[in-house]
Protein backbone atom coordinates (compact mmCIF):
# COMPACT_ATOMS: atom_id res chain seq x y z
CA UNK A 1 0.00 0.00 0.00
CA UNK A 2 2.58 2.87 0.62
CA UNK A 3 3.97 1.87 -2.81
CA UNK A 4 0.32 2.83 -4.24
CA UNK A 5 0.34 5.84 -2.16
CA UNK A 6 3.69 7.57 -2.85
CA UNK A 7 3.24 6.66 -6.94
CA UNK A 8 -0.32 8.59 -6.66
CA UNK A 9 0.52 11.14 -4.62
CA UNK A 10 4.19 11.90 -6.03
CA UNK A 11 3.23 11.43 -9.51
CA UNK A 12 -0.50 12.51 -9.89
CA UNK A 13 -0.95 15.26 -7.34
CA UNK A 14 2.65 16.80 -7.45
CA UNK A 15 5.19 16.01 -10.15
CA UNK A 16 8.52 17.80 -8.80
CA UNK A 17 10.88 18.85 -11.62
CA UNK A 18 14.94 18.24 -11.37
CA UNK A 19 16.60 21.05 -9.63
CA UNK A 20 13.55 21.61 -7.16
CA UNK A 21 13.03 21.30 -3.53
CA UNK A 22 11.11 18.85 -2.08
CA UNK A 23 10.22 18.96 1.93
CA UNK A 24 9.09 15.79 3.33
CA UNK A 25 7.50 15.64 6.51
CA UNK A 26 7.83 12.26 8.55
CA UNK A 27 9.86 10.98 6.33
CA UNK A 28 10.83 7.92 8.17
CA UNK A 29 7.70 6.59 7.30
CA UNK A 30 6.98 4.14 5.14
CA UNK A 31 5.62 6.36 2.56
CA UNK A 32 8.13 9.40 3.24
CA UNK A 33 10.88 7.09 2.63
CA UNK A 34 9.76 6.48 -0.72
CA UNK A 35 8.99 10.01 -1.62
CA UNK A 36 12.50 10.75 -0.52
CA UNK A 37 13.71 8.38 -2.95
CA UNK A 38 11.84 8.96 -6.11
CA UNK A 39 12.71 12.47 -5.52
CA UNK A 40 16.49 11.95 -5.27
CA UNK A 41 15.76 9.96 -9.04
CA UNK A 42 14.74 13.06 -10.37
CA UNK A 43 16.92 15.06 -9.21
CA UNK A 44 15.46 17.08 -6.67
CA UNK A 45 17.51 18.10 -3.28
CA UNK A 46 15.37 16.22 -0.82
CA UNK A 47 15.38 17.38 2.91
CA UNK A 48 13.03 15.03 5.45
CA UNK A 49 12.11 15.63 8.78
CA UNK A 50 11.68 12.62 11.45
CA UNK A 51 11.57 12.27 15.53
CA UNK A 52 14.91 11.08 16.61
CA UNK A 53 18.37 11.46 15.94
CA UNK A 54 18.62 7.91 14.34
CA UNK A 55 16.17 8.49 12.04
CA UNK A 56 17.57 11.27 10.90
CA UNK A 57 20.79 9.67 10.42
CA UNK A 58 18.78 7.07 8.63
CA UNK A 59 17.37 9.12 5.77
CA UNK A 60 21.05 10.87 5.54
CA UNK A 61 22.68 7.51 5.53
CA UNK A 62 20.87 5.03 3.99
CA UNK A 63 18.04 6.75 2.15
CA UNK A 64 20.27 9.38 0.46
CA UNK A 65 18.03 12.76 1.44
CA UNK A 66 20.75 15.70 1.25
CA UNK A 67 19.57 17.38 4.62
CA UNK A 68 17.22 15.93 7.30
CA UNK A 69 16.66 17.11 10.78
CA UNK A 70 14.81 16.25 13.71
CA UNK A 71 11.81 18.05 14.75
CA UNK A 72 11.78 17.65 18.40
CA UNK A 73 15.10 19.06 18.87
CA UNK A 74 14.41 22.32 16.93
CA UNK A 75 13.31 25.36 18.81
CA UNK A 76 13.42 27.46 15.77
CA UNK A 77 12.25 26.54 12.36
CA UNK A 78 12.67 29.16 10.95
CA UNK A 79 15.82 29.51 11.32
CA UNK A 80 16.41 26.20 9.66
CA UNK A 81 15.34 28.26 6.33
């Protein structure tokens, strides 16, 4: 099912170009994961956000996002931009 639901969503509703930006929120998940990935095929610069410091490391790691970051150790968003 998250297969089903990344294609649809990814390539139906929102069809980044190379060179863009994509933000994906939980994307430890099962579904952010592959987001992340068909993203990085593209050629977008892919930056996640997840709970905990080995998830993050995860998506950096193993998953290939260029930036991710952990949202409960954050204070300031913002300045994250």
């Amino acid at each position: 099912m998250p297969g089903m639901t990344t294609y649809a969503g990814f390539h139906k509703v929102r069809s980044p170009q190379k060179g863009e930006y994509v933000f994906v929120s939980a994307a430890s998940s099962a579904v952010g994961q592959l987001v992340g990935q068909y993203a990085k095929l593209l050629g977008c610069y892919v930056v996640g956000s997840a709970g905990s410091k080995e998830k993050v490391d995860l998506l950096k790691n193993k998953f290939g996002f260029d930036d991710a970051f952990n949202y409960k150790e954050e204070h300031d968003l913002d300045m994250l931009l």
